[in-house]
Protein backbone atom coordinates (compact mmCIF):
# COMPACT_ATOMS: atom_id res chain seq x y z
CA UNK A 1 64.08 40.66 4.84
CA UNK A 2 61.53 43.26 3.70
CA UNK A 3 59.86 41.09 1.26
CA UNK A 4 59.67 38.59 3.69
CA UNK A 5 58.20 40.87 6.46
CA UNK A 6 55.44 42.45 4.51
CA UNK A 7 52.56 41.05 2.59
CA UNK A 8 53.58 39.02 -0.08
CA UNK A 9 52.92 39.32 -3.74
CA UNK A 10 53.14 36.26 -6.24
CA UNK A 11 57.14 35.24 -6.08
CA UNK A 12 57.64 36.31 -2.55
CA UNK A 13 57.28 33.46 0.21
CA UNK A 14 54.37 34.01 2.61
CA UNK A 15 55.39 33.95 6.21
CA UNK A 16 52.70 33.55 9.16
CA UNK A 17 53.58 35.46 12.48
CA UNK A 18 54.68 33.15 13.84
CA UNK A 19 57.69 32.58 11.03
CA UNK A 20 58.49 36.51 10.93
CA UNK A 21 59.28 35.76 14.78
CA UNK A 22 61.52 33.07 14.08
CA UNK A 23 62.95 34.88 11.01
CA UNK A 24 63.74 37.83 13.17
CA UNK A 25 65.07 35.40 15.91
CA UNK A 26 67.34 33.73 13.80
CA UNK A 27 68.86 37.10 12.86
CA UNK A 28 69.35 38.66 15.93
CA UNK A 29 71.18 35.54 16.88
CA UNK A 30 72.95 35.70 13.69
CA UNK A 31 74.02 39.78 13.69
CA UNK A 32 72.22 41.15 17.21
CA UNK A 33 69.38 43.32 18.24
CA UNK A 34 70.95 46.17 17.48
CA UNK A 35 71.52 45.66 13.88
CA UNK A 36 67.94 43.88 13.54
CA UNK A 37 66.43 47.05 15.06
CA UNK A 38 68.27 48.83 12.67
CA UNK A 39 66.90 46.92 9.71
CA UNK A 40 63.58 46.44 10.93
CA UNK A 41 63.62 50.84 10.87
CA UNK A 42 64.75 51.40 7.39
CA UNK A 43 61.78 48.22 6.56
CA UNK A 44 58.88 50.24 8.19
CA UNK A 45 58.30 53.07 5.55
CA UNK A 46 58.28 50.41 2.69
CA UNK A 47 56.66 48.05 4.01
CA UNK A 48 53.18 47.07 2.48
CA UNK A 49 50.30 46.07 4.39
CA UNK A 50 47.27 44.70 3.62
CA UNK A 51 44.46 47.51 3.81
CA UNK A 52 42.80 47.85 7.64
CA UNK A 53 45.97 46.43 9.17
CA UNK A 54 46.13 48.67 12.51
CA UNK A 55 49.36 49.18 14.06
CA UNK A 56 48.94 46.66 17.02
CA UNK A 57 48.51 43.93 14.27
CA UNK A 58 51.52 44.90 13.06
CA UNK A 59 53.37 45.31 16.25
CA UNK A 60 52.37 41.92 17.99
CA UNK A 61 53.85 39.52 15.79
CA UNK A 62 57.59 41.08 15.94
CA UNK A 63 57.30 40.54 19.48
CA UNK A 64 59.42 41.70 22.65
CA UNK A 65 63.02 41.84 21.32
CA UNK A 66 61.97 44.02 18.42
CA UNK A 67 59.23 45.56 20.47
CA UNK A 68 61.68 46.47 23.22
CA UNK A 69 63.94 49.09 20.85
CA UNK A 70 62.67 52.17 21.64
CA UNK A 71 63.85 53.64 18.09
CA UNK A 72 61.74 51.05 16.65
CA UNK A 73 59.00 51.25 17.38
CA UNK A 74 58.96 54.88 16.49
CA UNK A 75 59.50 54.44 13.50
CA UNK A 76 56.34 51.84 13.55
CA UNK A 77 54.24 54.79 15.16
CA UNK A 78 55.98 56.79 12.36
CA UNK A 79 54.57 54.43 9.42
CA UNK A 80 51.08 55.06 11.04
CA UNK A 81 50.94 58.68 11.26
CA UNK A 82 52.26 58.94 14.80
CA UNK A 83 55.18 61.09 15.62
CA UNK A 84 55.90 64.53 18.41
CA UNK A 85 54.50 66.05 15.27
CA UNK A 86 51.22 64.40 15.14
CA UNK A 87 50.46 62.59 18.63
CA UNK A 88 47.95 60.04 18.98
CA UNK A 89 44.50 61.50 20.71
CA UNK A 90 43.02 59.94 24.21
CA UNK A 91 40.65 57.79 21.35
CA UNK A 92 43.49 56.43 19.97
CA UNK A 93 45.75 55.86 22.90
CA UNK A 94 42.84 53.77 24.75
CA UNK A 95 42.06 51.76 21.23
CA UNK A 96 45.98 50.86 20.97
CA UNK A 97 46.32 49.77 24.30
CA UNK A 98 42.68 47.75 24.53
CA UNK A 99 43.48 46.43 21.37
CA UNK A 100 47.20 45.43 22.98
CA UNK A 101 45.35 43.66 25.68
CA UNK A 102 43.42 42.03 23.80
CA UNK A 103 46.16 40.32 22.12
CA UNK A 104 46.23 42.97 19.18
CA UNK A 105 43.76 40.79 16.89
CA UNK A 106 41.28 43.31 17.05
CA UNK A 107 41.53 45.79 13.93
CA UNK A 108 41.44 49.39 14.65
């Protein structure tokens, strides 16, 4: 699932957004949320992004049941920087959620 979920190199698959949706779908339905949110954590510190990629492009495509987890997306915030640690500043707060409403295509 991590090599599908992050940028691919040459004898990965490529999946569009839409496809890690359905991927992530078909697992949930498969195992459930909980143990998808669980996976999705442990994928976050490995996984490889293309350089630029801002946190709301990565967070829009795994859409509202992944999105919803509150552990989750943590550890998303986590893989940018973001923690109780290290908060994000007013700046950064207003270009996440602008970006969010948006649609997250924006870069950051």
């Amino acid at each position: 699932m991590s090599n599908l979920l992050s940028e691919s190199v040459a004898e990965t698959p490529i999946l569009d957004p839409t496809q890690h949706r359905v991927l992530i779908a078909a697992v949930q339905a498969k195992y459930g949320p909980e143990i998808v949110a669980l996976i999705v954590q442990r994928i976050f510190p490995m996984l490889s992004l293309p350089p630029g990629t801002s946190l709301v492009q990565t967070l829009i495509p795994l859409g509202p049941d992944i999105t919803s987890d509150p552990d989750t997306v943590c550890a998303l915030l986590q893989r940018f920087g973001i923690s109780d640690a290290n908060p994000p500043g007013d700046a950064q707060l207003v270009e996440i959620v602008g970006s969010i409403g948006r649609g997250g295509y924006n870069s950051m």
